[in-house]
N, C-alpha and C. Protein backbone atom coordinates (compact mmCIF):
# COMPACT_ATOMS: atom_id res chain seq x y z
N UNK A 1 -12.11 -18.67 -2.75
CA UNK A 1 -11.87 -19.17 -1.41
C UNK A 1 -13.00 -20.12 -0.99
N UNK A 2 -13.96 -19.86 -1.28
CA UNK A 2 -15.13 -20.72 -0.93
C UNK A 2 -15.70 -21.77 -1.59
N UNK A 3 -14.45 -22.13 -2.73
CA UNK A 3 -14.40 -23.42 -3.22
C UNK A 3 -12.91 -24.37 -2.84
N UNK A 4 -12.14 -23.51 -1.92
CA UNK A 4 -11.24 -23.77 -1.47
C UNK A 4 -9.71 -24.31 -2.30
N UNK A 5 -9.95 -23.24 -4.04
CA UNK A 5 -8.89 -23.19 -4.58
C UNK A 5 -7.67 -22.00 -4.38
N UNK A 6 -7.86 -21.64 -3.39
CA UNK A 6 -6.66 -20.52 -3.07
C UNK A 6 -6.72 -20.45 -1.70
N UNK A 7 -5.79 -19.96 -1.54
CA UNK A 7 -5.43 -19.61 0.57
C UNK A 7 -6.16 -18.75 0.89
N UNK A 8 -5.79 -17.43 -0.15
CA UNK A 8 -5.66 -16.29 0.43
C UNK A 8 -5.78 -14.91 -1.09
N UNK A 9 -6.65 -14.21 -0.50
CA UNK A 9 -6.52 -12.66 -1.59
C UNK A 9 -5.65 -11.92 -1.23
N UNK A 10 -4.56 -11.38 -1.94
CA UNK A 10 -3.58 -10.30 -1.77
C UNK A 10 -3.87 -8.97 -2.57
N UNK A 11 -4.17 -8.06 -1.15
CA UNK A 11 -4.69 -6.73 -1.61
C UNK A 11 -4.05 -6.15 -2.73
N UNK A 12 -3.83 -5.74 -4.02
CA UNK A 12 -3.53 -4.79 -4.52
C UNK A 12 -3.32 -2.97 -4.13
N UNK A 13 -2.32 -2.67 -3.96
CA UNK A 13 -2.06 -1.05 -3.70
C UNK A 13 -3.37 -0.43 -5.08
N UNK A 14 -3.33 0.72 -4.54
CA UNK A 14 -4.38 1.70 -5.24
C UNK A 14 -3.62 1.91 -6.83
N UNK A 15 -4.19 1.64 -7.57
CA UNK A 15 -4.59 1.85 -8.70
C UNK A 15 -3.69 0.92 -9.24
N UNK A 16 -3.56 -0.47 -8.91
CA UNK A 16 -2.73 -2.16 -9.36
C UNK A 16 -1.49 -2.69 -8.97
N UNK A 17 -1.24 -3.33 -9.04
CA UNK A 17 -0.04 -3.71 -8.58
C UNK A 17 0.75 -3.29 -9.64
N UNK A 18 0.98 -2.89 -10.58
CA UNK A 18 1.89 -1.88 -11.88
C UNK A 18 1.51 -0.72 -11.05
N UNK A 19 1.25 -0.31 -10.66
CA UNK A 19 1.29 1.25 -10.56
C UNK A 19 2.31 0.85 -9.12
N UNK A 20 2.79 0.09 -8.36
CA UNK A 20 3.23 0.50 -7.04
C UNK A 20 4.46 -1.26 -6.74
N UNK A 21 4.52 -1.23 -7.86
CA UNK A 21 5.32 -2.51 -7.92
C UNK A 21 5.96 -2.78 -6.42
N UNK A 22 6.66 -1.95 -6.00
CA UNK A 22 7.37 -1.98 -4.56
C UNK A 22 6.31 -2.61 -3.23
N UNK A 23 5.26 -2.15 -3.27
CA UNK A 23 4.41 -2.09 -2.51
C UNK A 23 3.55 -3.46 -2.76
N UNK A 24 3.06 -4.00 -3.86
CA UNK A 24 2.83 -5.18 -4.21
C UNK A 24 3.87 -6.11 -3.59
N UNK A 25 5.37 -5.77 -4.07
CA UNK A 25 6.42 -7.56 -3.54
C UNK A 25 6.23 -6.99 -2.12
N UNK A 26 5.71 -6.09 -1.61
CA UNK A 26 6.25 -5.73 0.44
C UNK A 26 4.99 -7.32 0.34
N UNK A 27 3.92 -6.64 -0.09
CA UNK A 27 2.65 -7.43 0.74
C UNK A 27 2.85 -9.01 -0.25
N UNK A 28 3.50 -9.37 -1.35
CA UNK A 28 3.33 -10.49 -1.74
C UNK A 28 4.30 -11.35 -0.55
N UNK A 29 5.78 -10.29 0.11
CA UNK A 29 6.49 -11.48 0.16
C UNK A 29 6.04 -11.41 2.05
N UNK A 30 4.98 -10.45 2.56
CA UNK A 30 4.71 -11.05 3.88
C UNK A 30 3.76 -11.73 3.66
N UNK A 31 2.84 -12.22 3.06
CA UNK A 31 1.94 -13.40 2.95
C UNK A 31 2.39 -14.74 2.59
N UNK A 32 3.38 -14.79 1.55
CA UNK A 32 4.65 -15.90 1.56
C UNK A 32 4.95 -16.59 2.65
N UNK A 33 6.08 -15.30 3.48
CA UNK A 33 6.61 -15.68 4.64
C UNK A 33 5.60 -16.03 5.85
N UNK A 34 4.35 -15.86 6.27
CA UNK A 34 3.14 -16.01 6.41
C UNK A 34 2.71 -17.45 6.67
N UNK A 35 2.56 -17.73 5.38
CA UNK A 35 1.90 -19.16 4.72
C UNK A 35 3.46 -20.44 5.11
N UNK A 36 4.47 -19.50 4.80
CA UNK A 36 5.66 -20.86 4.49
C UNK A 36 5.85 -21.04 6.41
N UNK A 37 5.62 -20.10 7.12
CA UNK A 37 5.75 -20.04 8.71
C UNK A 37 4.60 -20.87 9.30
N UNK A 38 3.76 -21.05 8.38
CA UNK A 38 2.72 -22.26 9.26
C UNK A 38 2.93 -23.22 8.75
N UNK A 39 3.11 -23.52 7.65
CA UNK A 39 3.14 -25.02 6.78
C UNK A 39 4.23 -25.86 7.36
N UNK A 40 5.80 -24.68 7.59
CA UNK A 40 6.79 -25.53 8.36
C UNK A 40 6.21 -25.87 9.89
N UNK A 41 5.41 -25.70 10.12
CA UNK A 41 4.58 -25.87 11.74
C UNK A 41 4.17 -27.36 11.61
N UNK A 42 3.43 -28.37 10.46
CA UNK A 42 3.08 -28.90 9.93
C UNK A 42 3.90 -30.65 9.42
N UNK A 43 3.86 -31.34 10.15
CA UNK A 43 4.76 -32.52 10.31
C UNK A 43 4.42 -33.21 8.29
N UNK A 44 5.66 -33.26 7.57
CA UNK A 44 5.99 -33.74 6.55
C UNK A 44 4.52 -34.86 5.93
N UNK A 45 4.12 -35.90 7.08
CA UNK A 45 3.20 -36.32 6.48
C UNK A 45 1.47 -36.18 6.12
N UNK A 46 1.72 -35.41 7.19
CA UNK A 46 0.77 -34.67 7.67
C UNK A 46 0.00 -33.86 6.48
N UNK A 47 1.09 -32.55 6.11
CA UNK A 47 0.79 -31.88 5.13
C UNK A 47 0.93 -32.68 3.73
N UNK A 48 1.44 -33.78 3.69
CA UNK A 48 1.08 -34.16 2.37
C UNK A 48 -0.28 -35.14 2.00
N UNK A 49 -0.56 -35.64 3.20
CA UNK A 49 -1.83 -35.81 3.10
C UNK A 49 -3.01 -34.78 2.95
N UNK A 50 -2.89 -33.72 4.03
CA UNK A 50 -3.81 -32.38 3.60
C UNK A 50 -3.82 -31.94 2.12
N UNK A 51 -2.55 -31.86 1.10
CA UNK A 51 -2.29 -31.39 -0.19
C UNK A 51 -2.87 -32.64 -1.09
N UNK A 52 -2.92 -34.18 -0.52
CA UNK A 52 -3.36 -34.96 -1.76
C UNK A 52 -4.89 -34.76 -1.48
N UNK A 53 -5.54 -34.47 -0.05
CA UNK A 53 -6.98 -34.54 -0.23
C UNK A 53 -7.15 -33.00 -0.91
N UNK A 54 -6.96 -31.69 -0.98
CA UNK A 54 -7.17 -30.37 -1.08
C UNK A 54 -7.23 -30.97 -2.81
N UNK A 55 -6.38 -31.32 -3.44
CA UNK A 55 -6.48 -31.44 -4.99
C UNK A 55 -7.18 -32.74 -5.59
N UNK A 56 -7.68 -33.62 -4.62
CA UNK A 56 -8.29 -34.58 -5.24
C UNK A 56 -9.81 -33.96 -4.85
N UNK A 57 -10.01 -33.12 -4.01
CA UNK A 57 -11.43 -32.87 -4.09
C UNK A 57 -11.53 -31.68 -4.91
N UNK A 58 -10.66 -30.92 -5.43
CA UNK A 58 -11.16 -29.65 -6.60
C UNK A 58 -11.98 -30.16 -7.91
N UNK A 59 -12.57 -29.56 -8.07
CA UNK A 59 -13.92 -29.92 -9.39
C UNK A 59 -15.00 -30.85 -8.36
N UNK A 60 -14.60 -31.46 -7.34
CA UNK A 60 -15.67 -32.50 -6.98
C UNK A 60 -17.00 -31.55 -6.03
N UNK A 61 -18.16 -32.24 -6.21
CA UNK A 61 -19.42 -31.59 -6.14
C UNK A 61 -19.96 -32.00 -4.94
N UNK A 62 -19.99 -31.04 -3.80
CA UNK A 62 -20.80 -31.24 -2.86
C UNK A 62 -21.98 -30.54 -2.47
N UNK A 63 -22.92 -31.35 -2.07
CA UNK A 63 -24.20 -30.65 -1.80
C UNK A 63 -24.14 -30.02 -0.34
N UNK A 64 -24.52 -28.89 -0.34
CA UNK A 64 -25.30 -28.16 1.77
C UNK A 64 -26.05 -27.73 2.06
C-alpha cells in the first residue's frame, strides 16, 4: 500500500482463506462491490487519467 500498488488488504478468516472458503468470497465480494461503488462515482475521464498516472509511476523512485 505504501508504494501504492494495491487498494486494499483483504482480511483472511482464521486459519486462510481454504479453511473458510465461504467466508473469504462474503469479504472478497463486499470489497469489490466497495471499490466498483466509488469508481462508478468517478467521471470516465477522469478515472482514466488517475489509472494512466497510478501505472506510469509504479517502479518510479521518489525521494521524502
Amino acid at each position: 500500500m505504501r508504494l501504492q500498488l494495491i487498494d486494499e488488504v483483504i482480511t483472511e478468516p482464521p486459519g486462510g482463506a481454504h479453511a473458510d472458503p465461504d467466508a473469504t468470497a462474503q469479504s472478497l465480494g463486499e470489497a469489490l462491490r466497495r471499490h466498483l461503488r466509488e469508481l462508478r462515482r468517478i467521471k470516465t475521464d477522469k478515472l482514466l487519467k488517475r489509472r494512466e498516472e497510478k501505472y506510469l509511476s509504479m517502479g518510479a523512485l521518489t525521494e521524502k
